[in-house]
N, C-alpha and C. Protein backbone atom coordinates (compact mmCIF):
# COMPACT_ATOMS: atom_id res chain seq x y z
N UNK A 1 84.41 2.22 41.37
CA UNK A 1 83.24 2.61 42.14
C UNK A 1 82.00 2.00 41.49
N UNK A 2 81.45 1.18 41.90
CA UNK A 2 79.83 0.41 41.72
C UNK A 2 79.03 1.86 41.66
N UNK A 3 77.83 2.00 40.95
CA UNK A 3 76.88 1.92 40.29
C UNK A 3 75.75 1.49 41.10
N UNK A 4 74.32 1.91 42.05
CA UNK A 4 73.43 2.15 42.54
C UNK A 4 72.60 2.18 41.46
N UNK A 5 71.78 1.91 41.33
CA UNK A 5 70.41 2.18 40.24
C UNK A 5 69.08 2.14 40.80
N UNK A 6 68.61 3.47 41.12
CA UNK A 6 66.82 3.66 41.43
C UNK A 6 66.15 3.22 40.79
N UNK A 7 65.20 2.09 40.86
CA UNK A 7 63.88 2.24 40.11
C UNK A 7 62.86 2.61 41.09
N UNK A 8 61.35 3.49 40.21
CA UNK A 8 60.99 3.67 41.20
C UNK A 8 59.58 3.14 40.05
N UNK A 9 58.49 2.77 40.89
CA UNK A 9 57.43 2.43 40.17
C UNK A 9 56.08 3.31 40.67
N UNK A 10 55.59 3.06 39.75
CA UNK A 10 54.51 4.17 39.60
C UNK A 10 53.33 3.21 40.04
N UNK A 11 52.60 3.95 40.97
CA UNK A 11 50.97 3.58 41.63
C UNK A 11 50.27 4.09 40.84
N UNK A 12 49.28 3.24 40.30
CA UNK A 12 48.14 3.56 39.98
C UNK A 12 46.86 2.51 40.44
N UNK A 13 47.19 2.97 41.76
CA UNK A 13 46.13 2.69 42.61
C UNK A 13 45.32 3.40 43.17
N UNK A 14 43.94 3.79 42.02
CA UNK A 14 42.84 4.18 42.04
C UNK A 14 42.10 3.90 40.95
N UNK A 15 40.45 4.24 41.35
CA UNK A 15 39.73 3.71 40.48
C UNK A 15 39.28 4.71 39.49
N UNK A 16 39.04 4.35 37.96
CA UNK A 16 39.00 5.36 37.24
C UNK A 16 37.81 4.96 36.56
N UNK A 17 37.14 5.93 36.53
CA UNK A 17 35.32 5.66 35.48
C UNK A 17 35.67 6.77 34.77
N UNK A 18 35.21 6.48 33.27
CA UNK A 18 35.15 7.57 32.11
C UNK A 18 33.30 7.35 31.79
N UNK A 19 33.82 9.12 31.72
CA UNK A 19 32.31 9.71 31.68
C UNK A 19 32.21 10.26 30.41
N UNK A 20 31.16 9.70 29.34
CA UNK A 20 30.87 10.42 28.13
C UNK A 20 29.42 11.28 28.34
N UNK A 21 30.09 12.50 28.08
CA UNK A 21 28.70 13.68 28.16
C UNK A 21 29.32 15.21 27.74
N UNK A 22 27.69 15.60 27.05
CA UNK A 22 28.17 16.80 26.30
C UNK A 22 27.98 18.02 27.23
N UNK A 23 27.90 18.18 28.27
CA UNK A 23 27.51 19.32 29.18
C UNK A 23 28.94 20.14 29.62
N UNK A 24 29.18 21.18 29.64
CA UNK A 24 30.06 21.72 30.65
C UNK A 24 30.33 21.25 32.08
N UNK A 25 31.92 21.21 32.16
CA UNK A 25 32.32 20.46 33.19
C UNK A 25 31.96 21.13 34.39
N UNK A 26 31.45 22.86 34.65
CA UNK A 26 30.89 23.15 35.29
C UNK A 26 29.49 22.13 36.27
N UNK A 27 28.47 22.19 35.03
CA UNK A 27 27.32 21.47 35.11
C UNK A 27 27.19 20.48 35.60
N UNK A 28 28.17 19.42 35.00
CA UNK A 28 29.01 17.98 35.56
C UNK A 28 29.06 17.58 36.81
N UNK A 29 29.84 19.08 37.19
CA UNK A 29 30.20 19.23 38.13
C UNK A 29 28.98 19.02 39.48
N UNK A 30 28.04 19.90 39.59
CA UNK A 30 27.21 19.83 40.11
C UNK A 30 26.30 18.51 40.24
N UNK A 31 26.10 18.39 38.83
CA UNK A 31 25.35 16.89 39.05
C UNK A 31 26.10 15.97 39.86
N UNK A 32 27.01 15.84 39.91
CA UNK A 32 27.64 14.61 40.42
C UNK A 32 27.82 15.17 42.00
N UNK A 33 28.11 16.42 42.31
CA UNK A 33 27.80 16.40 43.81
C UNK A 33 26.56 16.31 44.30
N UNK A 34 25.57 16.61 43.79
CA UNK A 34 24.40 16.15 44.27
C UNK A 34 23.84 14.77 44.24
N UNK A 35 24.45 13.90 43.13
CA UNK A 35 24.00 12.30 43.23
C UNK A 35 25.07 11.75 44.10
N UNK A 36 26.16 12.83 43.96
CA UNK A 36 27.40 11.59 45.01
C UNK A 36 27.48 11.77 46.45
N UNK A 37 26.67 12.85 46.70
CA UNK A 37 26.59 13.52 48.13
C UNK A 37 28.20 14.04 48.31
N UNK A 38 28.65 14.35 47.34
CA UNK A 38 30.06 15.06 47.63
C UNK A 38 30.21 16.47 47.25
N UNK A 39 31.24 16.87 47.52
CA UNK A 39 31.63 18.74 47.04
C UNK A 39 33.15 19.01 46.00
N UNK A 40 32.46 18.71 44.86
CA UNK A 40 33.87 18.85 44.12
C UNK A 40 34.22 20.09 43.96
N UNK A 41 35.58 20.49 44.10
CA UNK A 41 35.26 22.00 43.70
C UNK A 41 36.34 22.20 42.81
N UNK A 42 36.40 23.59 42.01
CA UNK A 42 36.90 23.59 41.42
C UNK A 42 39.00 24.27 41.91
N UNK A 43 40.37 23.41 41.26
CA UNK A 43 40.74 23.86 41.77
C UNK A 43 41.70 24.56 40.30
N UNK A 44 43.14 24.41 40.86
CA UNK A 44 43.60 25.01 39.38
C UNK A 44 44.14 23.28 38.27
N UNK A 45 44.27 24.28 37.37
CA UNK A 45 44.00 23.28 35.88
C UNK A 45 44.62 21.75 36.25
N UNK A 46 44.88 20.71 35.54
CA UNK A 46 46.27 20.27 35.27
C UNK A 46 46.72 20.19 34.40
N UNK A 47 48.18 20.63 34.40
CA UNK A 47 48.90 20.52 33.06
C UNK A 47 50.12 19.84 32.94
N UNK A 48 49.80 19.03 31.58
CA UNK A 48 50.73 18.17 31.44
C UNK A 48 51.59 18.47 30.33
N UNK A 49 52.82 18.72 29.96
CA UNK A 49 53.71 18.69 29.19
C UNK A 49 53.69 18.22 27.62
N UNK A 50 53.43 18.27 26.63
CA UNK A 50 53.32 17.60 25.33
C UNK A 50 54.30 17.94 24.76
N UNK A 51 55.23 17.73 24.16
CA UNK A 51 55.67 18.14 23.05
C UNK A 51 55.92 19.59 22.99
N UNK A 52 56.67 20.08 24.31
CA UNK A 52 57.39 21.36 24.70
C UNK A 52 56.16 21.95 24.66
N UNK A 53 54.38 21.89 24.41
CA UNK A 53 53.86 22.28 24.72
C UNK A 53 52.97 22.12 26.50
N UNK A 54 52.19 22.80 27.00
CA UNK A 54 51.64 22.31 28.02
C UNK A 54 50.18 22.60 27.50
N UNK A 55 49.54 21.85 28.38
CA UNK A 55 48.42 21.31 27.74
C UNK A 55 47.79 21.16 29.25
N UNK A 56 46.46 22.21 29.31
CA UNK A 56 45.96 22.06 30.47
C UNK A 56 44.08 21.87 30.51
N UNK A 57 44.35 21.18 31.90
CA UNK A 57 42.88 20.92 31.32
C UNK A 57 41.69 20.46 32.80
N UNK A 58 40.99 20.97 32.82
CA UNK A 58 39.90 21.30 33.95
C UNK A 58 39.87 20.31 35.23
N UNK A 59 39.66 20.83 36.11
CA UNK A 59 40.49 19.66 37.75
C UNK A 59 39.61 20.04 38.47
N UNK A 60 38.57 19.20 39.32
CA UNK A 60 37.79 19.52 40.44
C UNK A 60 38.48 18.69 40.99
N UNK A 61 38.61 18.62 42.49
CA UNK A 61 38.49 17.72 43.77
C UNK A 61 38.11 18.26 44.66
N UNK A 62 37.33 16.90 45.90
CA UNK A 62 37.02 16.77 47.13
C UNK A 62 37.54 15.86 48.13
N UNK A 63 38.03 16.22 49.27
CA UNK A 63 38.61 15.13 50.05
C UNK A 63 37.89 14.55 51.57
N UNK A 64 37.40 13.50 51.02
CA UNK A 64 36.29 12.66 52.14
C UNK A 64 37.01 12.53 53.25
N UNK A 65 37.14 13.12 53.98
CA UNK A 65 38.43 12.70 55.01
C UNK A 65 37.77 11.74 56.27
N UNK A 66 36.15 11.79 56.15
CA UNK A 66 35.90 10.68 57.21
C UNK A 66 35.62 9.16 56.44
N UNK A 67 35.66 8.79 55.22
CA UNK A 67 35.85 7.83 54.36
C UNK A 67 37.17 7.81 54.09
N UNK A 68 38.13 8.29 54.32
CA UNK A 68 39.28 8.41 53.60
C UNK A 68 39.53 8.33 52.11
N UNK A 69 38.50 8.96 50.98
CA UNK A 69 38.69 8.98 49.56
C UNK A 69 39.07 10.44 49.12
N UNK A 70 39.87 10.48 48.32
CA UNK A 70 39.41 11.22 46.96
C UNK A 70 39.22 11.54 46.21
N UNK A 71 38.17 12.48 45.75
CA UNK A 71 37.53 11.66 44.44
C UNK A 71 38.11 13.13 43.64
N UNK A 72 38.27 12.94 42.13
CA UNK A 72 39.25 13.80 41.22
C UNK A 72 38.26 13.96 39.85
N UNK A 73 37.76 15.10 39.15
CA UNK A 73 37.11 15.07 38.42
C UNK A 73 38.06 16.11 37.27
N UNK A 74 38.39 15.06 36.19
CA UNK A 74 39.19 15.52 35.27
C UNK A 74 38.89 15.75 33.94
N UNK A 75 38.95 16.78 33.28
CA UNK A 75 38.69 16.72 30.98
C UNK A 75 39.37 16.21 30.93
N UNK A 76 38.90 15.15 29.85
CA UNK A 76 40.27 14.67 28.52
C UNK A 76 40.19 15.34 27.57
N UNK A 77 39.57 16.11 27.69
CA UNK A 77 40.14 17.04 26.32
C UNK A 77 40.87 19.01 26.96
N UNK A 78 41.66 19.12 26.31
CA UNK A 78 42.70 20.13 27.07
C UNK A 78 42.49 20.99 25.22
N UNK A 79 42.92 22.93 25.26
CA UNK A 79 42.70 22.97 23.94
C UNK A 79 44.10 22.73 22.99
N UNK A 80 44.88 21.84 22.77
CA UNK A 80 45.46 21.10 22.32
C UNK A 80 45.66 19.78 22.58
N UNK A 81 44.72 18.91 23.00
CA UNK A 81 44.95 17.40 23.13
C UNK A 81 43.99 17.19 23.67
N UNK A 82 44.18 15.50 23.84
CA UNK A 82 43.47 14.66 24.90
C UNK A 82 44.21 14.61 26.07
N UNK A 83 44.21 14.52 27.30
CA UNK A 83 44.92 14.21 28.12
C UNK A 83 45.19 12.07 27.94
N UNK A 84 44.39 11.52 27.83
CA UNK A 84 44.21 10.15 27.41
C UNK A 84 43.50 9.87 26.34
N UNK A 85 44.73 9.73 24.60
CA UNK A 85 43.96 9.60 23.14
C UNK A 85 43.35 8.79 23.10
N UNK A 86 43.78 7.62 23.88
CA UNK A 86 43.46 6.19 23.54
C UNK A 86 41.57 6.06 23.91
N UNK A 87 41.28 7.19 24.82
CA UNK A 87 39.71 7.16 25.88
C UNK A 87 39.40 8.41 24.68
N UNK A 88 39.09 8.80 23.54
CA UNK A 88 38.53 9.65 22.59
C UNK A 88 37.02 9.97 22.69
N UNK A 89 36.62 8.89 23.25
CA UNK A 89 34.85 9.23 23.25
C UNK A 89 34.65 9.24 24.60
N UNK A 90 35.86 9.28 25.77
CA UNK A 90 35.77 9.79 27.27
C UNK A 90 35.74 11.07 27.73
N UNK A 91 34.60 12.03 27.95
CA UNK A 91 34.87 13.59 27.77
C UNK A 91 35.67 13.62 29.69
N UNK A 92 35.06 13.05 30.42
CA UNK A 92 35.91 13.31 31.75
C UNK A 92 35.95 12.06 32.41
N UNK A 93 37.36 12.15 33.45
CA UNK A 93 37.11 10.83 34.49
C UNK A 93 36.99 11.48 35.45
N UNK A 94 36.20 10.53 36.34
CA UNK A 94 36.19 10.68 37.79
C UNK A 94 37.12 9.51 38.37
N UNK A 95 38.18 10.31 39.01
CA UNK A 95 39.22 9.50 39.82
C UNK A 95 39.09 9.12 41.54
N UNK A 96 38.92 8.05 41.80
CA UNK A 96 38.95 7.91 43.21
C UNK A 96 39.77 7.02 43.77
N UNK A 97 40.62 8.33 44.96
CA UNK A 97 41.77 7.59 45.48
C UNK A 97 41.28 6.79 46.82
N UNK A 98 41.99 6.40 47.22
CA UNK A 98 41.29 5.71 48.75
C UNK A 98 40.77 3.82 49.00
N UNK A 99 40.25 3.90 49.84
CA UNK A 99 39.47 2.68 50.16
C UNK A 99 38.23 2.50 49.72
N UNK A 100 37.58 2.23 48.45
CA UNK A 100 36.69 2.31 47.62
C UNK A 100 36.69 0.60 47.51
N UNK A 101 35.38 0.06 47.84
CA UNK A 101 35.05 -1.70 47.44
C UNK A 101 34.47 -1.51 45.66
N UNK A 102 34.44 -2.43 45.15
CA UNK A 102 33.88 -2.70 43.74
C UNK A 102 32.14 -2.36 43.86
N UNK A 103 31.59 -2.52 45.24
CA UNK A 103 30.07 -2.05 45.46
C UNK A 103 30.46 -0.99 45.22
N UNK A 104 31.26 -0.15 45.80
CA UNK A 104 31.31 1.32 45.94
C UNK A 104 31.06 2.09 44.51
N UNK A 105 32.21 1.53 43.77
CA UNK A 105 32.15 1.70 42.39
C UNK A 105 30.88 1.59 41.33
N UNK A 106 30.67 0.59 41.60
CA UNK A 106 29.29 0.04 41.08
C UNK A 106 27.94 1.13 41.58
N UNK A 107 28.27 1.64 42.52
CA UNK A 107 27.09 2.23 42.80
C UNK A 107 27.43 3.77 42.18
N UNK A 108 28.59 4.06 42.45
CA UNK A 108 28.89 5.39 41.77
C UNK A 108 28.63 5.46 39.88
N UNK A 109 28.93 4.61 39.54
CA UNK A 109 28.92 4.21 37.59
C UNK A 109 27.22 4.65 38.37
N UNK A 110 26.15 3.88 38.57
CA UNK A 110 24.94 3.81 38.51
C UNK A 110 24.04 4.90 38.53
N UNK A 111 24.48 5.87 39.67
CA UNK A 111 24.53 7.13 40.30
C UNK A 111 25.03 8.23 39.27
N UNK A 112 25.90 7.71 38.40
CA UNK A 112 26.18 8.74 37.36
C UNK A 112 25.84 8.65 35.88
N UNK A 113 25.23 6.97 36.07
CA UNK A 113 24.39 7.19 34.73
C UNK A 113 22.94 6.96 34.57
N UNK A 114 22.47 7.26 36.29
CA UNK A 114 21.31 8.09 36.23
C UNK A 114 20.96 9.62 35.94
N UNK A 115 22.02 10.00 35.77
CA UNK A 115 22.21 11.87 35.67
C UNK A 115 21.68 11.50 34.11
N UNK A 116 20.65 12.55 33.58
CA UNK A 116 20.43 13.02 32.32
C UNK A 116 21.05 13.19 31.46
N UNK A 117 21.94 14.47 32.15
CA UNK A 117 23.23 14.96 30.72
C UNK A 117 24.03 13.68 30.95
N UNK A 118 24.03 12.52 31.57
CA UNK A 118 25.31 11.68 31.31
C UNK A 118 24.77 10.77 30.15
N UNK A 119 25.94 10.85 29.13
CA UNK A 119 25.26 9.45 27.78
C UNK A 119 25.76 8.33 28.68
N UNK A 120 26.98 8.03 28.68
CA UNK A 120 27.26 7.15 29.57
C UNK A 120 28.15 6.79 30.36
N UNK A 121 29.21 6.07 31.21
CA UNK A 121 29.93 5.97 32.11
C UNK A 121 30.13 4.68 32.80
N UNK A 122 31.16 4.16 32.54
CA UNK A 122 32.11 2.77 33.12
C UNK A 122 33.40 3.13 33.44
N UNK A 123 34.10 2.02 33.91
CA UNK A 123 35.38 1.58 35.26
C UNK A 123 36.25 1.47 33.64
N UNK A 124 37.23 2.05 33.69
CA UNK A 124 38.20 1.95 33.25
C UNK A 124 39.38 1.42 34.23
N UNK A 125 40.23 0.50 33.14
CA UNK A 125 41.74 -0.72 34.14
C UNK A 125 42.73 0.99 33.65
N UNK A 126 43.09 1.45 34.55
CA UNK A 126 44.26 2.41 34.37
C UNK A 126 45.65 1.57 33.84
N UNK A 127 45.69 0.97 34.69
CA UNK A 127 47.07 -0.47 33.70
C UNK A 127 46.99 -0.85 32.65
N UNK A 128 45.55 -0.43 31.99
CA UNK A 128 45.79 -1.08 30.34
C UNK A 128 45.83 0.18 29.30
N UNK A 129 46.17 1.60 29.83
CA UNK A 129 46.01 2.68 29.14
C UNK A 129 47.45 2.83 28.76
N UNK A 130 47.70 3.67 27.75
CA UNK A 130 49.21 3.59 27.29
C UNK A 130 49.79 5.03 27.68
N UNK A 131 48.60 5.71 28.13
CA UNK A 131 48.98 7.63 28.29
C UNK A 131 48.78 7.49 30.33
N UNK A 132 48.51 6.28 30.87
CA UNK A 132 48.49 6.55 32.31
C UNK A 132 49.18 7.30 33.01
N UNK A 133 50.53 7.63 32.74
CA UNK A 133 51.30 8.42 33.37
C UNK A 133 50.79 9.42 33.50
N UNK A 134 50.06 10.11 32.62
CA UNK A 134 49.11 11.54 32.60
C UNK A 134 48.15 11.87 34.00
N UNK A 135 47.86 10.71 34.70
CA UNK A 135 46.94 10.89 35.63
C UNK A 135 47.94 10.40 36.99
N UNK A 136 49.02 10.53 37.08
CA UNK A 136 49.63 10.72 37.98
C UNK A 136 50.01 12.36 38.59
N UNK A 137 49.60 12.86 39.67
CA UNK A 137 49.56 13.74 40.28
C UNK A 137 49.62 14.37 41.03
């Protein structure tokens, strides 16, 4: 009897900006719906598995349904880990799934590092992270 073998590959097709700032993700929170004209809200954690531990850690989303995006506002820091070690000076990403152009992006980074509490914020390549699997969801 032959032998079948699944592979299955993993999408990581969306765009990911890491946001360095010392504010509560509450606070965050707000700022960025008011510069993004969006409504993140808060939903439950995500938690990811470590080392027979789980490790959870703060999750807003909103779903643009007449743009077709959505956008995912995540901690990397959980109280046992990073969710992504390798992003250490990244306190959150904002994830956006959908039909998003590189303007789009560009204007969102701009939009979020006009916010005060933000120190700063750029486009992270999710393909060059070594913990990506973490932001599959």
């Amino acid at each position: 009897m032959s032998k079948v073998l699944l592979s299955l590959e993993e999408d990581y097709d969306f765009v990911l900006v890491g946001i360095s700032c010392h504010s509560k993700d509450y606070r965050l929170c707000w700022e960025l719906n008011k510069a993004l004209r969006i409504d993140l809200i808060r939903t439950d954690d995500l938690e990811i598995s470590k080392n027979n531990d789980i490790i959870a850690y703060s999750f807003y989303s909103f779903i643009d349904e007449d743009n077709h995006i959505e956008y995912y506002l995540i901690s990397n820091l959980g109280k046992n880990g990073y969710l992504i070690p390798e992003q250490k000076k990244v306190d959150f990403f904002l994830m956006t799934k959908g039909s998003t152009s590189n303007n789009q992006t560009k204007d969102i980074i701009c939009n979020i590092n006009s916010l005060s509490l933000v120190l700063t914020s750029f486009s992270i390549d999710p393909n060059l992270l070594k913990s990506k699997k973490n932001l599959l969801f």
